[in-house]
N, C-alpha and C. Protein backbone atom coordinates (compact mmCIF):
# COMPACT_ATOMS: atom_id res chain seq x y z
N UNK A 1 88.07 -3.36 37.67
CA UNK A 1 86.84 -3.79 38.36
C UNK A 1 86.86 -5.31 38.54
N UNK A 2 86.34 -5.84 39.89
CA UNK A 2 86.77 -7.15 39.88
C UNK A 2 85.59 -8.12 39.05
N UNK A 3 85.61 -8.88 39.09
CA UNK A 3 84.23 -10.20 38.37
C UNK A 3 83.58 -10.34 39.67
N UNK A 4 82.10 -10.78 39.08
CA UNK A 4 81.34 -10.92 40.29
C UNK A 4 80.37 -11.96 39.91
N UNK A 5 80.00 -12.64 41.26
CA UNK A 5 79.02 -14.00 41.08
C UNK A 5 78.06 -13.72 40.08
N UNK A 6 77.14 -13.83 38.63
CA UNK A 6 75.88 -13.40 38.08
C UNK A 6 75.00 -13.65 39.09
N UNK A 7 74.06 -12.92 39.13
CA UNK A 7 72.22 -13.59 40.33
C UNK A 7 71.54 -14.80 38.95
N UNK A 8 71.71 -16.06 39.79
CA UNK A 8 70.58 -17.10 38.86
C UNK A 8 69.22 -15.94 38.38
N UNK A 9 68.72 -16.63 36.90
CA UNK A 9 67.85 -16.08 36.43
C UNK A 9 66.86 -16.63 37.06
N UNK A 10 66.51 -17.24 38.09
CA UNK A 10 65.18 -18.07 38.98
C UNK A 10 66.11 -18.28 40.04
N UNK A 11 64.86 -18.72 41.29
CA UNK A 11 65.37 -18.55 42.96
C UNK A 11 66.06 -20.30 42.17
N UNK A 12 66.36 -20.54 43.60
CA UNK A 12 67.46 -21.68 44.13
C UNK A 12 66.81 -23.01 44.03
N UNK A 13 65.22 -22.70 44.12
CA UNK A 13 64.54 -23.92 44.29
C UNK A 13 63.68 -24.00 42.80
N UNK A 14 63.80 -23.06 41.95
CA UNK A 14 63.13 -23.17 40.90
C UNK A 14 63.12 -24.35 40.14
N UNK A 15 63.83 -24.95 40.40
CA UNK A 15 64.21 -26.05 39.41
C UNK A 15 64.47 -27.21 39.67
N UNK A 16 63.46 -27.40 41.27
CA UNK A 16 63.68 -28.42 41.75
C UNK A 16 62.72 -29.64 41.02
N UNK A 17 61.51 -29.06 40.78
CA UNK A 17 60.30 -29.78 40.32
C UNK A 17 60.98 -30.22 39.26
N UNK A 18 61.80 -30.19 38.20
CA UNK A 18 62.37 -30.32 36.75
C UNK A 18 63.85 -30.97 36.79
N UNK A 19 63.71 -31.37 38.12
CA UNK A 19 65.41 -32.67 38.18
C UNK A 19 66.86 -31.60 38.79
N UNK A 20 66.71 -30.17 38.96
CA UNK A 20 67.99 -29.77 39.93
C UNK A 20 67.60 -29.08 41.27
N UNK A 21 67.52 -30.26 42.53
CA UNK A 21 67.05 -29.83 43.81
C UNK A 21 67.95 -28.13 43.98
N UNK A 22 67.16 -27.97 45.33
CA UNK A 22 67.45 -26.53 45.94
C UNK A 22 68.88 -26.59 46.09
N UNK A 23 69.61 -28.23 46.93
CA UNK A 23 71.02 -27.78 47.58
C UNK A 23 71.77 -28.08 46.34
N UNK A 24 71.95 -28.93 45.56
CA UNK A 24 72.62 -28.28 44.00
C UNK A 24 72.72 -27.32 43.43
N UNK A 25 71.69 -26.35 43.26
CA UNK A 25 71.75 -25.12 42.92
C UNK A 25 72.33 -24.19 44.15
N UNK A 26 72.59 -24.60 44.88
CA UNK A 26 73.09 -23.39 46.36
C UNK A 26 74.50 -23.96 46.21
N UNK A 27 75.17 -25.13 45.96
CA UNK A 27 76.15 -25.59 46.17
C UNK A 27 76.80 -25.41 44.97
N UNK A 28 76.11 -25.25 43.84
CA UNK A 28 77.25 -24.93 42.26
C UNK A 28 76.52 -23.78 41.88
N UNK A 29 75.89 -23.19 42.52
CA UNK A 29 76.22 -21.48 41.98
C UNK A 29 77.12 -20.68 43.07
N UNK A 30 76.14 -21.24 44.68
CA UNK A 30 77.04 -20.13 45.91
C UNK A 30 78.36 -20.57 46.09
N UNK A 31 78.64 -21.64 46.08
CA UNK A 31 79.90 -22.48 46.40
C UNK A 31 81.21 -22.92 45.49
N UNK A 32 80.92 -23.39 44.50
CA UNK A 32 81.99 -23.67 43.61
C UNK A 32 82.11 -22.45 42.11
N UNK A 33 81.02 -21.92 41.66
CA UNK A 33 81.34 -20.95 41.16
C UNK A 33 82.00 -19.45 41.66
N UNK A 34 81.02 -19.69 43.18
CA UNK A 34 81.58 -18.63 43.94
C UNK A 34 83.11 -18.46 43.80
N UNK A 35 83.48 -19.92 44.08
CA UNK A 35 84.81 -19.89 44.46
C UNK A 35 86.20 -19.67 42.67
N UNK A 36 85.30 -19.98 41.46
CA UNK A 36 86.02 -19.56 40.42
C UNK A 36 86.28 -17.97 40.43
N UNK A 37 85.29 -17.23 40.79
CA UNK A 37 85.05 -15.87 40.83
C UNK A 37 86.28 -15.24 42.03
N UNK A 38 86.21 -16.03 43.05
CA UNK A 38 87.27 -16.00 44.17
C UNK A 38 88.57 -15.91 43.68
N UNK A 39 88.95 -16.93 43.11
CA UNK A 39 90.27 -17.48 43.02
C UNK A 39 90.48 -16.36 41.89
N UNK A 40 90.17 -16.48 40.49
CA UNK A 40 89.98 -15.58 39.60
C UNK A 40 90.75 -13.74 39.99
N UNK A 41 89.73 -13.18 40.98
CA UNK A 41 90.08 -11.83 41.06
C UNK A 41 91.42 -11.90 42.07
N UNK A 42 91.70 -12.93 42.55
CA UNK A 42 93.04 -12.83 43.31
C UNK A 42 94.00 -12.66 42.26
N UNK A 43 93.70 -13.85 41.14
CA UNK A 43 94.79 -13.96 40.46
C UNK A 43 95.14 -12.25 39.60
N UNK A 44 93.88 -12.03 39.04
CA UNK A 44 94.18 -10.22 38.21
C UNK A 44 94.52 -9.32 39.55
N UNK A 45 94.65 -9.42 40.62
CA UNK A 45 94.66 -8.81 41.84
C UNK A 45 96.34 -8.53 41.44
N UNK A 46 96.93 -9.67 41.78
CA UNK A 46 98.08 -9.55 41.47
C UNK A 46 99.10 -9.75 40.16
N UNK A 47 98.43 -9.72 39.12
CA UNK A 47 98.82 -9.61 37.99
C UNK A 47 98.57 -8.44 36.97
N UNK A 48 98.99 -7.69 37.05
CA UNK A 48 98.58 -6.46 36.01
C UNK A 48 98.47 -6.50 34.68
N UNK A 49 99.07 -7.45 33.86
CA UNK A 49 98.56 -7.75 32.79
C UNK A 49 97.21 -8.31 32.47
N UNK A 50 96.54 -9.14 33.69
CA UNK A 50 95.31 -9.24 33.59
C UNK A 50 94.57 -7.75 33.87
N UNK A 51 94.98 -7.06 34.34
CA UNK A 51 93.81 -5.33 34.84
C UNK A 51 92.99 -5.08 33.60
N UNK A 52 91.86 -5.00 33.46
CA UNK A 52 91.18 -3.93 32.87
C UNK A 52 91.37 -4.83 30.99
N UNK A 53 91.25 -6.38 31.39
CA UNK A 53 91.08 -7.27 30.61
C UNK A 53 89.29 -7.72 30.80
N UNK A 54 88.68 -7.70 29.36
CA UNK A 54 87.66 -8.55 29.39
C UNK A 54 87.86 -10.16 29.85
N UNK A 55 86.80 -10.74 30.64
CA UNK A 55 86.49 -12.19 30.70
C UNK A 55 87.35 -12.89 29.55
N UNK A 56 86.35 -12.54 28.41
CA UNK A 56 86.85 -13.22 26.79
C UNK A 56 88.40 -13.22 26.50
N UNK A 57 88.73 -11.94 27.28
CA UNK A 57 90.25 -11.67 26.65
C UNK A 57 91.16 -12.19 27.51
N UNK A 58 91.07 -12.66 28.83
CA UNK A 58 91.68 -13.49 29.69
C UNK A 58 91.56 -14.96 29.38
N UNK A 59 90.55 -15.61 29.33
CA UNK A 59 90.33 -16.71 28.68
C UNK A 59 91.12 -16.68 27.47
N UNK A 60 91.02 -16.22 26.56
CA UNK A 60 92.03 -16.46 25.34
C UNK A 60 93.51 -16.10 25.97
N UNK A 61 94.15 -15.07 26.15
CA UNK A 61 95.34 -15.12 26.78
C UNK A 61 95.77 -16.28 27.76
N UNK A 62 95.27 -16.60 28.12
CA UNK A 62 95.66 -17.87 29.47
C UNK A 62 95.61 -19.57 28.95
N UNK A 63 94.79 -19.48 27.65
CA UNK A 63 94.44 -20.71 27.27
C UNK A 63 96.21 -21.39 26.80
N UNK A 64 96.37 -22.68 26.93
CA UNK A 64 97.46 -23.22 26.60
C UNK A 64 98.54 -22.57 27.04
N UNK A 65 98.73 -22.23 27.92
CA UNK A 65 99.73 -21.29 28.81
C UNK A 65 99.88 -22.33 29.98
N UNK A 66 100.47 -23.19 30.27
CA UNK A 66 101.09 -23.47 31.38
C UNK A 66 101.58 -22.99 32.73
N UNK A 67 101.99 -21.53 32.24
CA UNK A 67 102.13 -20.82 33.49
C UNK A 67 100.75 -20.16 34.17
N UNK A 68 99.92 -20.25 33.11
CA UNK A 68 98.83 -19.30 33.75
C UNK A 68 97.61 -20.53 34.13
N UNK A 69 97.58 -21.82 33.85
CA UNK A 69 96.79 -22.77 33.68
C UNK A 69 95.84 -22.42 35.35
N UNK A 70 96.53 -22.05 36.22
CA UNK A 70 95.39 -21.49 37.37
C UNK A 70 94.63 -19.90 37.14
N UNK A 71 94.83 -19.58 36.51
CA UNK A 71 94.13 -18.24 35.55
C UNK A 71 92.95 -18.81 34.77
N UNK A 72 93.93 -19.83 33.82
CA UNK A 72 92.44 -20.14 32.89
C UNK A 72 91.33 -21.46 33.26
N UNK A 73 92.01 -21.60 34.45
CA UNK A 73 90.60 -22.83 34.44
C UNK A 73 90.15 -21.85 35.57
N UNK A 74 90.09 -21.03 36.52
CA UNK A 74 89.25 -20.06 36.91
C UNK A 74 88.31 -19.57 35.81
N UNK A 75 88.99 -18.60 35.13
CA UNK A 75 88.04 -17.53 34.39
C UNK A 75 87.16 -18.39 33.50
N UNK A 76 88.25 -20.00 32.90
CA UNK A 76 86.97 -20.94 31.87
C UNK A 76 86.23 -21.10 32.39
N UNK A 77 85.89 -21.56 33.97
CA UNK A 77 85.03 -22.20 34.67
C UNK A 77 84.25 -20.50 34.83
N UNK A 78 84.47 -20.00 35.30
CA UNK A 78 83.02 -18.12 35.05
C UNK A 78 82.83 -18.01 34.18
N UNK A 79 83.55 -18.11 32.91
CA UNK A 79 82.93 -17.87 31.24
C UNK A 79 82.01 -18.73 31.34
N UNK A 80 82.09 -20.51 31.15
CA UNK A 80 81.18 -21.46 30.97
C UNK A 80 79.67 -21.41 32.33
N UNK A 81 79.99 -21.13 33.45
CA UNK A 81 78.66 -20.68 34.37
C UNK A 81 77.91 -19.78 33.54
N UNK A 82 78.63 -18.68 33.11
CA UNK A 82 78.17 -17.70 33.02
C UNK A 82 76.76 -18.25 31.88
N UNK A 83 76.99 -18.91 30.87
CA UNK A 83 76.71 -19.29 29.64
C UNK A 83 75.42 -20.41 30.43
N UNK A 84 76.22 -21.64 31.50
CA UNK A 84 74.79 -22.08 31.63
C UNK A 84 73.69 -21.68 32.65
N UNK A 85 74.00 -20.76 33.34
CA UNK A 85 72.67 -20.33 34.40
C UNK A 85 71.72 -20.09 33.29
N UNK A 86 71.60 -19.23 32.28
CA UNK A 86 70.78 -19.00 31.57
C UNK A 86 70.10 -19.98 30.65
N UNK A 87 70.72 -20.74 30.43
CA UNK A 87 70.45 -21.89 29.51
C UNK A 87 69.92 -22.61 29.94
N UNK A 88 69.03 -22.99 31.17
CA UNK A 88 67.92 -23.74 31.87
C UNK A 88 66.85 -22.70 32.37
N UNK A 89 65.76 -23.15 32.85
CA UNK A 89 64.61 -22.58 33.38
C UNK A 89 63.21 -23.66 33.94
N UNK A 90 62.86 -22.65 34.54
CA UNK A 90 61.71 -24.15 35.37
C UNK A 90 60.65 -24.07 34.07
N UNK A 91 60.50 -25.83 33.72
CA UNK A 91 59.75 -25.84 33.08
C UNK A 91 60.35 -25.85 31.65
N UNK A 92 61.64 -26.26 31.43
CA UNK A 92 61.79 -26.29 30.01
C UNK A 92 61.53 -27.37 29.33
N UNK A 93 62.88 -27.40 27.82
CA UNK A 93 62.55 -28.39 27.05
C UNK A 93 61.18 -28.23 26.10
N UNK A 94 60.77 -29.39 26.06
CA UNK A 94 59.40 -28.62 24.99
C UNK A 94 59.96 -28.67 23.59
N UNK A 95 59.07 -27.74 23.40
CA UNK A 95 59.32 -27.36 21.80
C UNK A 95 60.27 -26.39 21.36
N UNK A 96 61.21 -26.44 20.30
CA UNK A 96 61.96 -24.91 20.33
C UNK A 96 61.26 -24.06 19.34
N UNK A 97 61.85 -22.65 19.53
CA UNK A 97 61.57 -22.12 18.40
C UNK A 97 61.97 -22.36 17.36
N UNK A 98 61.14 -21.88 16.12
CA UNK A 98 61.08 -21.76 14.59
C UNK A 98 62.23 -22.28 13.94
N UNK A 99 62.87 -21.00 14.28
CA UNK A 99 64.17 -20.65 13.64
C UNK A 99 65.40 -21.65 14.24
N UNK A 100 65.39 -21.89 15.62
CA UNK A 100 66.23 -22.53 16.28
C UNK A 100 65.99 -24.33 15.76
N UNK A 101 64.98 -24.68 15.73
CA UNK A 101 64.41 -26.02 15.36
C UNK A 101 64.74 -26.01 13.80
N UNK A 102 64.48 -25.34 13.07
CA UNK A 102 65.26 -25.53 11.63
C UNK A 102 66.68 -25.77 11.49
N UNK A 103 67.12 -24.66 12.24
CA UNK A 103 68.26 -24.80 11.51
C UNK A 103 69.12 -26.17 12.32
N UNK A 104 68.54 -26.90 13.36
CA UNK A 104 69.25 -28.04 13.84
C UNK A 104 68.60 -29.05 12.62
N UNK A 105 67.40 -28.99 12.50
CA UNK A 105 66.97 -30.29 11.16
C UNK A 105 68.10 -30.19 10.18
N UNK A 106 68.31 -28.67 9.90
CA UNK A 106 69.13 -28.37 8.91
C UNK A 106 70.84 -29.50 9.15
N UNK A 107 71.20 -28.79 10.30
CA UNK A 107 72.47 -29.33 10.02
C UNK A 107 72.73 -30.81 11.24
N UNK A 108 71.28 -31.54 11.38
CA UNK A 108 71.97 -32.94 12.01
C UNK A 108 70.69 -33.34 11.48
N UNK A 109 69.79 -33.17 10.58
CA UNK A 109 69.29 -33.79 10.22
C UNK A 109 67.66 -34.32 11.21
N UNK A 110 67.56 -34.01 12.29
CA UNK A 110 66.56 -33.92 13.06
C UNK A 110 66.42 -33.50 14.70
N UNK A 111 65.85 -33.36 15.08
CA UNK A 111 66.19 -32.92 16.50
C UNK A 111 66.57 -33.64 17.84
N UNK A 112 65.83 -35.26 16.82
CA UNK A 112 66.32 -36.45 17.87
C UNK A 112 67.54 -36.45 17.33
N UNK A 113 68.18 -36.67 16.21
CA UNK A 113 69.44 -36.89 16.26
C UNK A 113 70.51 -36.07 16.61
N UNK A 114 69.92 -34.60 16.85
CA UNK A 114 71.18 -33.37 17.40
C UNK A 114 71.25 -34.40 19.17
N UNK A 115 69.89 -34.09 19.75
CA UNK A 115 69.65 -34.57 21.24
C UNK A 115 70.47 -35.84 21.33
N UNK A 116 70.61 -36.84 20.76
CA UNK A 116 71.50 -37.88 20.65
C UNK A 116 73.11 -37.37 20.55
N UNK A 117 73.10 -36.84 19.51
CA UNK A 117 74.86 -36.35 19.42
C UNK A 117 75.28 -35.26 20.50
N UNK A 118 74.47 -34.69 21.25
CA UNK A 118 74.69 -33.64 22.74
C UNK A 118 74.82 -34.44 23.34
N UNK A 119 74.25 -35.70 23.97
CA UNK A 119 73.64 -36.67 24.76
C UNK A 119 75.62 -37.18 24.90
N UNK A 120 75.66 -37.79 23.73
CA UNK A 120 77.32 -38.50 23.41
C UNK A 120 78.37 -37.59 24.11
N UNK A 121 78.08 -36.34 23.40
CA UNK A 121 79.49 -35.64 23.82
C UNK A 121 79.03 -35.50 25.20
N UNK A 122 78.47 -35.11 26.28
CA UNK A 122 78.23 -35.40 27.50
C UNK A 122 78.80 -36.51 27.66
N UNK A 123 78.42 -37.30 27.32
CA UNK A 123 78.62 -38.88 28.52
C UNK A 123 79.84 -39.38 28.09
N UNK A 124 80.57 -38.81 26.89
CA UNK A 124 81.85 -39.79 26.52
C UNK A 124 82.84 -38.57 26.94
N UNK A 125 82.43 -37.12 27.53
CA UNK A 125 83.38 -36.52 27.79
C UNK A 125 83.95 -37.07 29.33
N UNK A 126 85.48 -37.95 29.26
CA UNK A 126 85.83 -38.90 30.03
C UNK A 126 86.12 -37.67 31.27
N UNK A 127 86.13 -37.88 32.74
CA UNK A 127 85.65 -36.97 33.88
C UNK A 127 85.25 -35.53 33.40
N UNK A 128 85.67 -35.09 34.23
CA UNK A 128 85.11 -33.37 34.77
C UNK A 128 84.87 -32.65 33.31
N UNK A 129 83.84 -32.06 32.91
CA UNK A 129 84.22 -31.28 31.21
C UNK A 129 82.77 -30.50 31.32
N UNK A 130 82.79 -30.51 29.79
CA UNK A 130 81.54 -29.77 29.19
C UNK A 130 81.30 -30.25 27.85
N UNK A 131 79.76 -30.35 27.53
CA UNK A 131 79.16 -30.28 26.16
C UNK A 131 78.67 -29.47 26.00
N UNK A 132 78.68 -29.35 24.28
CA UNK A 132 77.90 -27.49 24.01
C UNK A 132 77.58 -28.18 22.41
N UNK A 133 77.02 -26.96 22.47
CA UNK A 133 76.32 -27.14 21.04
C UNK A 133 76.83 -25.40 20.28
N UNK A 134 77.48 -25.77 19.27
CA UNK A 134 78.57 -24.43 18.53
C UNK A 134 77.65 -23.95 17.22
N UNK A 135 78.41 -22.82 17.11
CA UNK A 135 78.38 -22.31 15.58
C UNK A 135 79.48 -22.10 15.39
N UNK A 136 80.10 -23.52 14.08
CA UNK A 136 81.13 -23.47 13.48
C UNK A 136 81.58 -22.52 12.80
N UNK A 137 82.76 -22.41 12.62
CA UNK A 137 83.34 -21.35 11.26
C UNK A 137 82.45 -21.55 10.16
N UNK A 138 82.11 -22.36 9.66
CA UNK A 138 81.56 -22.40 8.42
C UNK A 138 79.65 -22.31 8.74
N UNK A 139 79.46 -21.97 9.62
CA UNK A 139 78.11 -21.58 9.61
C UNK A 139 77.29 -22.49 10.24
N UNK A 140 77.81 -23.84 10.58
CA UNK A 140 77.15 -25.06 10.56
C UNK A 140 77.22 -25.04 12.18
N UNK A 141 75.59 -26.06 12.68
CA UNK A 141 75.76 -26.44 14.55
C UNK A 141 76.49 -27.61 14.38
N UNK A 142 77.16 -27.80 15.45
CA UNK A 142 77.80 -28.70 15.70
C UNK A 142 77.51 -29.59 17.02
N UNK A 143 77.74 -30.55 17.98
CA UNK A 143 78.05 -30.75 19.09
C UNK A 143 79.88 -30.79 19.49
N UNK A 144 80.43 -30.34 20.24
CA UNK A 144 81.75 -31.17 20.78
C UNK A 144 81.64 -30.92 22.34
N UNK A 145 82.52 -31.42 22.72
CA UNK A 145 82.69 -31.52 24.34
C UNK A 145 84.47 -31.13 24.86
N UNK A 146 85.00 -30.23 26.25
CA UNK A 146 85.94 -29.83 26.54
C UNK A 146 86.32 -30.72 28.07
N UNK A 147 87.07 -30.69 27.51
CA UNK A 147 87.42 -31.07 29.74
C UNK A 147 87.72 -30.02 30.75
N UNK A 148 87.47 -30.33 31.70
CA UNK A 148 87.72 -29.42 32.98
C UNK A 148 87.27 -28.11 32.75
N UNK A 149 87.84 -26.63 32.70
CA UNK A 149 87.22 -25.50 32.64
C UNK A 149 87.31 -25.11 31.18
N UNK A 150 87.86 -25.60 29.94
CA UNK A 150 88.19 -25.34 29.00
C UNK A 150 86.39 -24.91 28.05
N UNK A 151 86.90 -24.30 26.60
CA UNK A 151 85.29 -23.97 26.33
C UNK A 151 86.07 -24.03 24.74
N UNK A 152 84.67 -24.05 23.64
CA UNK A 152 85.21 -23.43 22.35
C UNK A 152 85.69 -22.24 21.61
N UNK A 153 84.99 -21.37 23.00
CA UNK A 153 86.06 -19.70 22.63
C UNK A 153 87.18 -20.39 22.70
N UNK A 154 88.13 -20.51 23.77
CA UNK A 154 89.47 -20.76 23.86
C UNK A 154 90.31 -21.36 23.12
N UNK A 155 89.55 -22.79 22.53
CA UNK A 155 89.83 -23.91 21.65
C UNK A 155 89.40 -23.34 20.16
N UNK A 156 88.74 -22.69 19.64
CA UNK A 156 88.75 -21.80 18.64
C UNK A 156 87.63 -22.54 18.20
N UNK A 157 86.56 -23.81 18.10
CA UNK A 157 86.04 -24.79 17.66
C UNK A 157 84.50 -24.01 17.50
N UNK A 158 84.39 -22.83 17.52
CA UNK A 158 83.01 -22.19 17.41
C UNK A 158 82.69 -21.13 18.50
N UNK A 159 81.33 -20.69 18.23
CA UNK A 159 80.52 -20.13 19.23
C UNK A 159 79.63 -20.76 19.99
N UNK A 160 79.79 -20.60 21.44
CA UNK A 160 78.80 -21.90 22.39
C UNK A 160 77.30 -21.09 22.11
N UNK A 161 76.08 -22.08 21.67
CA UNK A 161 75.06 -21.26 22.03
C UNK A 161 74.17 -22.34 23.31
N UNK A 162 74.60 -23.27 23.65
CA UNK A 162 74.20 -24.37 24.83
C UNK A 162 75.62 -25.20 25.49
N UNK A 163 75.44 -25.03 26.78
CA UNK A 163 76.65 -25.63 27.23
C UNK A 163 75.95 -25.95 28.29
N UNK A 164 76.36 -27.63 28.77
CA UNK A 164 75.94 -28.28 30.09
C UNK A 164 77.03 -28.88 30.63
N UNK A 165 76.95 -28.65 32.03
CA UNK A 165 77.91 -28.96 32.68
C UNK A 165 78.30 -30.22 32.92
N UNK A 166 78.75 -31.25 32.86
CA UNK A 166 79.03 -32.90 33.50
C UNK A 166 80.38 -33.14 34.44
N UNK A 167 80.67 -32.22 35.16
CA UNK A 167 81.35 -32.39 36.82
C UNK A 167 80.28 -32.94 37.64
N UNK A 168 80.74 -33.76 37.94
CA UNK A 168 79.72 -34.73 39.12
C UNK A 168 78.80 -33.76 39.79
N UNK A 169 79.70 -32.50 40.52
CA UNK A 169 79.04 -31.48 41.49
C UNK A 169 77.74 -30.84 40.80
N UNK A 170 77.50 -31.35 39.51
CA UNK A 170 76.23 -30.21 38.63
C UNK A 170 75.51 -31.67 38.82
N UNK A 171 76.05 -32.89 39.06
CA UNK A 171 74.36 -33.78 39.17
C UNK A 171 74.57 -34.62 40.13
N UNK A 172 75.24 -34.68 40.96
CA UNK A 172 75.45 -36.17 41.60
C UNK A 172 74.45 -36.56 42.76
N UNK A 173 73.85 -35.16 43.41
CA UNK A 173 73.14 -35.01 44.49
C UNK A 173 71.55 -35.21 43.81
N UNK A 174 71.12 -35.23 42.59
CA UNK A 174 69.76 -35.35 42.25
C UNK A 174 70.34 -36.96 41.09
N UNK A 175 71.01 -37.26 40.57
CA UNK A 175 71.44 -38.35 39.40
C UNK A 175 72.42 -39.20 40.07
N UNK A 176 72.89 -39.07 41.02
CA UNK A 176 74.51 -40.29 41.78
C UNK A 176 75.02 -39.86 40.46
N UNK A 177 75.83 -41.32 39.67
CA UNK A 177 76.59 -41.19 38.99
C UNK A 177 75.92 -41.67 37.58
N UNK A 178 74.57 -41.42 37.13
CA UNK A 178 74.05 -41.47 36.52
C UNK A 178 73.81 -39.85 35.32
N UNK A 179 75.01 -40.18 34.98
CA UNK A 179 75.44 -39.00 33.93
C UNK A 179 74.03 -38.79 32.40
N UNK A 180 74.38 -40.01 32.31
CA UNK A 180 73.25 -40.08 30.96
C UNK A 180 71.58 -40.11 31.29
N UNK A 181 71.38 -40.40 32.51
CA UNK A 181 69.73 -39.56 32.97
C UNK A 181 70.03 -38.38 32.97
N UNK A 182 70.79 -37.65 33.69
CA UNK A 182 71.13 -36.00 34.17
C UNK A 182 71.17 -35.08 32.65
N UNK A 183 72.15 -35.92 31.79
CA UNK A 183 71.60 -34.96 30.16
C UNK A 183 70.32 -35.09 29.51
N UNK A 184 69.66 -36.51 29.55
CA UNK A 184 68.37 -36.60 29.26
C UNK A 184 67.41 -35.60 30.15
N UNK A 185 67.63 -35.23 31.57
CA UNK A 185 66.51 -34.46 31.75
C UNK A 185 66.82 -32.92 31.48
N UNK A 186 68.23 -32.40 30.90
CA UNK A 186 68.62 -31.24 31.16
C UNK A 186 68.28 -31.05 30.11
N UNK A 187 67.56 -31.81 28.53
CA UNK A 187 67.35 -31.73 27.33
C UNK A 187 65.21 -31.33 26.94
N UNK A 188 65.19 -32.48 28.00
CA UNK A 188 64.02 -32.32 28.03
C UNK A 188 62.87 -31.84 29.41
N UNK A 189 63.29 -30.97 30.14
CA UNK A 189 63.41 -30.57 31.45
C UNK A 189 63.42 -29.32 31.20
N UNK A 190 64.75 -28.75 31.33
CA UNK A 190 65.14 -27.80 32.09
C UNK A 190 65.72 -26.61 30.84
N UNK A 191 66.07 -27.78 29.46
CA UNK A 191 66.48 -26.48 28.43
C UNK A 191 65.70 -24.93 28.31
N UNK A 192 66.41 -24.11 27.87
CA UNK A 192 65.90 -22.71 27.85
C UNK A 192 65.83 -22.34 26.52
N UNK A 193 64.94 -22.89 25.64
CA UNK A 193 65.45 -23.06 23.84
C UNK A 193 65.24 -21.81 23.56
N UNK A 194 64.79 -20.87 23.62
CA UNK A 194 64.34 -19.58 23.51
C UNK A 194 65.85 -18.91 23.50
N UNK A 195 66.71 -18.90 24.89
CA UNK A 195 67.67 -18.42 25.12
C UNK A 195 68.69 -18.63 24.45
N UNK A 196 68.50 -19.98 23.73
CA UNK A 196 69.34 -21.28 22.86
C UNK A 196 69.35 -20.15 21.42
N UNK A 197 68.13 -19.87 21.04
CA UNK A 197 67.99 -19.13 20.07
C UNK A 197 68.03 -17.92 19.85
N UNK A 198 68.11 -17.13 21.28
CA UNK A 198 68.48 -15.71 20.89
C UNK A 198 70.34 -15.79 20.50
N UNK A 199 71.06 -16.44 21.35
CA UNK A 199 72.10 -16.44 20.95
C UNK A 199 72.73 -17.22 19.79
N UNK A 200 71.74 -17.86 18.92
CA UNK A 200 71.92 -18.39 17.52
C UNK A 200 71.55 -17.23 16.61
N UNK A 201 70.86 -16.23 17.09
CA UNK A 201 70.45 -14.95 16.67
C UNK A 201 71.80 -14.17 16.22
N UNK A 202 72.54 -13.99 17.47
CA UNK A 202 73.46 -13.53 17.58
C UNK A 202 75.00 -13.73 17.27
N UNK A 203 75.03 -15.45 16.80
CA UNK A 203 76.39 -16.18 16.35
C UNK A 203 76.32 -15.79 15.20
């Protein structure tokens, strides 16, 4: 069965009022994710060792593979969409839940200082990448950041339960090249902490 675009959890313009206009969202969901999803089923098209492979299990097979490096920055780049459509909503940010807000006091010590250490790995991840916020092996959140389509499934460095994108194409049209406004409003904006926390539920 081939992979297919997800439908955003809100229309195109939902999220304009909250810092990501209409043609950003038409241009990095219809357009450049489109096109991971594209490239992607060509590649299992003609590869049979990819057939009737999970997402997860292509991503790990392809990671650090040289030969397959156009395999895995496809499928990284649909794993990691996949992870942030959901992870924003009109009207976020705010307050988190209970459980989700503890256990960050817990392991950075406050919530300004997690938002600060997300904030870093964003802006010092040098071009095209990602920041996320993990559940380490040992139980603990973390922040780190990947380049290009890469993620912490692949890299082994945890479970993502927040991942934001910092390829120019996710802010340049509402932020220019103003990287460190674009995480400040995606923190206090647009987060989906709820969603943040069902899948801390689930790590």
């Amino acid at each position: 069965m081939a992979f297919t675009l997800p439908s955003l959890p809100y229309s195109h313009d939902a999220l304009a009022a909250f810092g990501m206009c209409q043609e950003t969202l038409e241009l990095h969901h219809g357009k450049h994710h489109q096109a991971y999803v594209t490239a992607l089923n060509g590649f299992v098209e003609k590869d049979p060792s990819l057939q009737g492979k999970t997402l997860d299990e292509i991503v790990r097979m392809s990671y650090g593979k040289p030969e397959m490096a156009g395999v895995f920055n496809n499928a990284g780049q649909h794993w990691n969409h996949n992870l942030f459509w959901p992870c924003m909503k009109p009207n976020g940010g705010g307050a988190m839940p209970p459980r989700l807000e503890a256990k960050i006091v817990s392991d950075f010590g406050s919530v300004d200082a997690f938002k600060e250490a997300f904030k870093q790995a964003g802006v010092t991840q040098f071009g095209s990448g990602w920041a996320w916020l993990v559940v380490g092996r040992d139980g603990k959140l973390a922040t780190t950041k990947t380049a290009n389509g890469s993620n912490p499934l692949a890299e082994g460095t945890g479970t993502p339960i927040l991942g934001v994108d910092v390829w120019e194409h996710s802010y340049y049209l509402d932020f220019r090249n103003r990287r460190p406004d674009y995480l400040t409003n995606f923190l206090e904006r647009l987060v989906n902490w709820e969603y943040v926390d069902s899948l801390l539920a689930k790590a």
